[in-house]
C-alpha atoms as a PDB file:
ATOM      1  CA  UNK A   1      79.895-101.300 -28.601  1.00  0.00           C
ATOM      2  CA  UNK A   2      76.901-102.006 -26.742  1.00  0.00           C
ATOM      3  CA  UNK A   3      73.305-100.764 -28.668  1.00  0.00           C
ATOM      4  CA  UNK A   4      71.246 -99.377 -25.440  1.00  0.00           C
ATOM      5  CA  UNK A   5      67.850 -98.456 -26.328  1.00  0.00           C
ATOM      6  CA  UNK A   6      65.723 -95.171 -25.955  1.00  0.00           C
ATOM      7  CA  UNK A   7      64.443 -94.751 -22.698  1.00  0.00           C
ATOM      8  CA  UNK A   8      61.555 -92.326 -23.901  1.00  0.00           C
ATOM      9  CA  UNK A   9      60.056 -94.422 -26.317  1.00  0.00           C
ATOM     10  CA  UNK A  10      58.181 -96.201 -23.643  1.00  0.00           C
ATOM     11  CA  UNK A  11      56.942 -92.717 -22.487  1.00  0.00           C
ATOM     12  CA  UNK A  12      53.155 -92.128 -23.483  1.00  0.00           C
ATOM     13  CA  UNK A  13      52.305 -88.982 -25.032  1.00  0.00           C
ATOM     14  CA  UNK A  14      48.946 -88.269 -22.675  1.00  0.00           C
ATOM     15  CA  UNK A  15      47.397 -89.685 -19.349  1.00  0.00           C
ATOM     16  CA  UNK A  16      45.804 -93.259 -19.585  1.00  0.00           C
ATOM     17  CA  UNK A  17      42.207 -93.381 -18.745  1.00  0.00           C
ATOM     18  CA  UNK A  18      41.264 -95.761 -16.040  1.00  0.00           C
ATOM     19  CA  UNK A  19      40.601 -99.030 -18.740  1.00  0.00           C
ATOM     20  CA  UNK A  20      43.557 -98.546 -20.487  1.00  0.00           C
ATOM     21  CA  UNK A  21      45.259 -98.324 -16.906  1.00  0.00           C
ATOM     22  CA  UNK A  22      43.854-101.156 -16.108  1.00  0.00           C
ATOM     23  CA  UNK A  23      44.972-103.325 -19.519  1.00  0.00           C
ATOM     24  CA  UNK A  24      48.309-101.540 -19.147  1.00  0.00           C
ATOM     25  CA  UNK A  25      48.533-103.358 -15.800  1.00  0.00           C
ATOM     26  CA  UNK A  26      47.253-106.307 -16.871  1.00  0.00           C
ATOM     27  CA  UNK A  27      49.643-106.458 -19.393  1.00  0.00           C
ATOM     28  CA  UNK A  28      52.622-105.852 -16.796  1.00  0.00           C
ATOM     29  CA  UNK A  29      51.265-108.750 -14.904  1.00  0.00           C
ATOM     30  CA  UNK A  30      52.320-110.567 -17.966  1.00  0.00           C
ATOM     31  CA  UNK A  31      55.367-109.604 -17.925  1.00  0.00           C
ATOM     32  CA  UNK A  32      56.037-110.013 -14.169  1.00  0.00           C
ATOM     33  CA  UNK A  33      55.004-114.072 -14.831  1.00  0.00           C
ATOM     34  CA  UNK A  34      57.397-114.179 -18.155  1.00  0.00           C
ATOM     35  CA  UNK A  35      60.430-113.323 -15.954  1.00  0.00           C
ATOM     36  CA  UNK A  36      59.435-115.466 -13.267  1.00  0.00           C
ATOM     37  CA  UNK A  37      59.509-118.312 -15.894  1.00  0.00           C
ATOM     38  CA  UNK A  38      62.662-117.601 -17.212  1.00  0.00           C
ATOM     39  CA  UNK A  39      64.112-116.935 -13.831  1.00  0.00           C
ATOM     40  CA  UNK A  40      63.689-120.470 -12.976  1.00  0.00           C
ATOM     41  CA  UNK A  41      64.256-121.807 -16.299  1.00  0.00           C
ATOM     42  CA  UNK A  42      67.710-120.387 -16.103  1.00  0.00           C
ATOM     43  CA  UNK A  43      67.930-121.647 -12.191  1.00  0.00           C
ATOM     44  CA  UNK A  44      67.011-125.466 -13.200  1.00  0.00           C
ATOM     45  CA  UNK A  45      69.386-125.002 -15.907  1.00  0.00           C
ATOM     46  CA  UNK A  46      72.483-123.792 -13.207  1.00  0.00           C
ATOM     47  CA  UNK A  47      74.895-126.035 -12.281  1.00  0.00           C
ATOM     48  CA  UNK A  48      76.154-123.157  -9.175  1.00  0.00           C
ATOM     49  CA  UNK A  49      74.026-123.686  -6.480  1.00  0.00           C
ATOM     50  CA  UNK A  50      74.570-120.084  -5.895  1.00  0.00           C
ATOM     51  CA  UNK A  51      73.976-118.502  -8.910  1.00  0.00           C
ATOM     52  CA  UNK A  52      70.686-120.982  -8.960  1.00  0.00           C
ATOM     53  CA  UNK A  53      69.352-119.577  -5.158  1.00  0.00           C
ATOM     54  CA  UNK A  54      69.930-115.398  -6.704  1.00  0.00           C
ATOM     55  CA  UNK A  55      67.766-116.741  -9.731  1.00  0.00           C
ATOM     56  CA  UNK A  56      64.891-118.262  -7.206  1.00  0.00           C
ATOM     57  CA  UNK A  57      65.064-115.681  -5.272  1.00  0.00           C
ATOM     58  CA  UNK A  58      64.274-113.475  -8.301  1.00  0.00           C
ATOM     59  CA  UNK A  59      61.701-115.303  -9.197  1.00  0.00           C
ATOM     60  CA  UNK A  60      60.028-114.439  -5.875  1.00  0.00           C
ATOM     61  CA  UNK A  61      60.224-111.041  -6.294  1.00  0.00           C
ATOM     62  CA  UNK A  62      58.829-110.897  -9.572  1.00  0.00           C
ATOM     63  CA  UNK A  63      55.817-112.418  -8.019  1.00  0.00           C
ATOM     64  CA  UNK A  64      55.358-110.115  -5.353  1.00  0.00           C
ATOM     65  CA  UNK A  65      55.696-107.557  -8.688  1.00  0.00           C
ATOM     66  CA  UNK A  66      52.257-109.415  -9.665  1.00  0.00           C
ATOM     67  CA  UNK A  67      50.751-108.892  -6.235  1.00  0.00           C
ATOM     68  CA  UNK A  68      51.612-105.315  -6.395  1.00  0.00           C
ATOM     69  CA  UNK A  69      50.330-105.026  -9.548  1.00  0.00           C
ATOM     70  CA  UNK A  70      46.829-106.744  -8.511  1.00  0.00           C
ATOM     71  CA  UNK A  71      46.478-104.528  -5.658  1.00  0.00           C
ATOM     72  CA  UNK A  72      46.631-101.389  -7.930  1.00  0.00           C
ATOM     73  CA  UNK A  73      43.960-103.513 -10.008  1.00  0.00           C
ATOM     74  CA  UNK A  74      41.871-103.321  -7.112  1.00  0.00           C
ATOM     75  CA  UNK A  75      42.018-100.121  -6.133  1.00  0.00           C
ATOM     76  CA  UNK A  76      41.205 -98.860  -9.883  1.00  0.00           C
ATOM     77  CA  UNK A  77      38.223-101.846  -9.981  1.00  0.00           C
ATOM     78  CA  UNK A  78      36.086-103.095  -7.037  1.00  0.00           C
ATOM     79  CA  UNK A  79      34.057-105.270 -10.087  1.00  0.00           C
ATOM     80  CA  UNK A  80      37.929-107.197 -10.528  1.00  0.00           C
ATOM     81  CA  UNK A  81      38.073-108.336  -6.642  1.00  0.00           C
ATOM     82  CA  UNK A  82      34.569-109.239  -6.749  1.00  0.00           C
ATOM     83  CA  UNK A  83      35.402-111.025  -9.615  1.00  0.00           C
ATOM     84  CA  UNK A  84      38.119-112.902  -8.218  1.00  0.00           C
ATOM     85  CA  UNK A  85      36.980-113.559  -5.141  1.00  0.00           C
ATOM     86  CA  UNK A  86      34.140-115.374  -7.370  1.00  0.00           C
ATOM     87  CA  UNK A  87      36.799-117.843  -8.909  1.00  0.00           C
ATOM     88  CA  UNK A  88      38.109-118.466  -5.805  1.00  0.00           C
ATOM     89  CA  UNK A  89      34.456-119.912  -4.336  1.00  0.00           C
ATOM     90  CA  UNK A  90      33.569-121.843  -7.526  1.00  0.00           C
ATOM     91  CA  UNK A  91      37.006-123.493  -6.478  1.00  0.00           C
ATOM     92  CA  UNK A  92      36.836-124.160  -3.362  1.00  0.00           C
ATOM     93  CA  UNK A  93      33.104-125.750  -4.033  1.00  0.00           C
ATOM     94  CA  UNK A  94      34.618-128.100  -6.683  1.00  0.00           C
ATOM     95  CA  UNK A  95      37.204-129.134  -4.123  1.00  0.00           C
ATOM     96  CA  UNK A  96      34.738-129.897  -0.998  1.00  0.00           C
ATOM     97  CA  UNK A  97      32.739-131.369  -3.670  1.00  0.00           C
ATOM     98  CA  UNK A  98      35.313-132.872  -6.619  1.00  0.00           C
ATOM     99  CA  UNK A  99      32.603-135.622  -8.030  1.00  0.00           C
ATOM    100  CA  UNK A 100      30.090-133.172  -8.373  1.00  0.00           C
ATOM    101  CA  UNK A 101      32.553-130.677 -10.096  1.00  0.00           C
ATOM    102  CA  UNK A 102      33.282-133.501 -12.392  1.00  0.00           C
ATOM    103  CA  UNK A 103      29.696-134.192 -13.582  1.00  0.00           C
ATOM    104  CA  UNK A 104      29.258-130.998 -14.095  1.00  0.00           C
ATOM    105  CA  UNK A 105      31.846-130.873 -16.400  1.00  0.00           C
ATOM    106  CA  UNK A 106      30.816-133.564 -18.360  1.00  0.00           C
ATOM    107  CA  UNK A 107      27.102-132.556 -18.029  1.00  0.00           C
END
């Protein structure tokens, strides 16, 4: 006999406030990322070329999952695109300039 689980314990007993929204989602993004890496775990590990394109093509949806998910983190915090979009320069910079990104690594 199969054991299925309870479907309310996952239910919270009050409205999250807008941080603990946010680390909730955060958290899910997690989660979306774990199943994309055992998605294609399991598809390198297929020898059925079909059964190995469904468990690709998973994968893909679980990261449009983590898009969706960083959307809704930018609609609950302007500071977290801001933030991002900060990584994002400070990468591109180190790749027009990769020798300067190096000493200032070692610097």
């Amino acid at each position: 006999m199969a054991i299925v689980s309870n479907p309310f314990v996952a239910n919270l007993p009050k409205q999250l406030s807008n941080e603990e929204l946010l680390q909730a989602l955060r958290i899910d993004i997690i989660g979306e990322y774990e199943a994309v890496i055992g998605y294609e775990a399991h598809a390198q590990a297929a020898s059925d070329p079909r059964v190995k394109q469904i468990l690709l093509k998973l994968a893909d949806d679980e990261r449009k999952h983590v898009g969706q998910h960083q959307q809704l983190l930018l609609l609950l915090s302007p500071i977290e695109g801001q933030l991002l979009e900060q990584g994002k320069q400070v990468v591109e910079q180190q790749e027009q300039n990769p020798l300067q990104a190096a000493n200032q690594l070692v610097n």
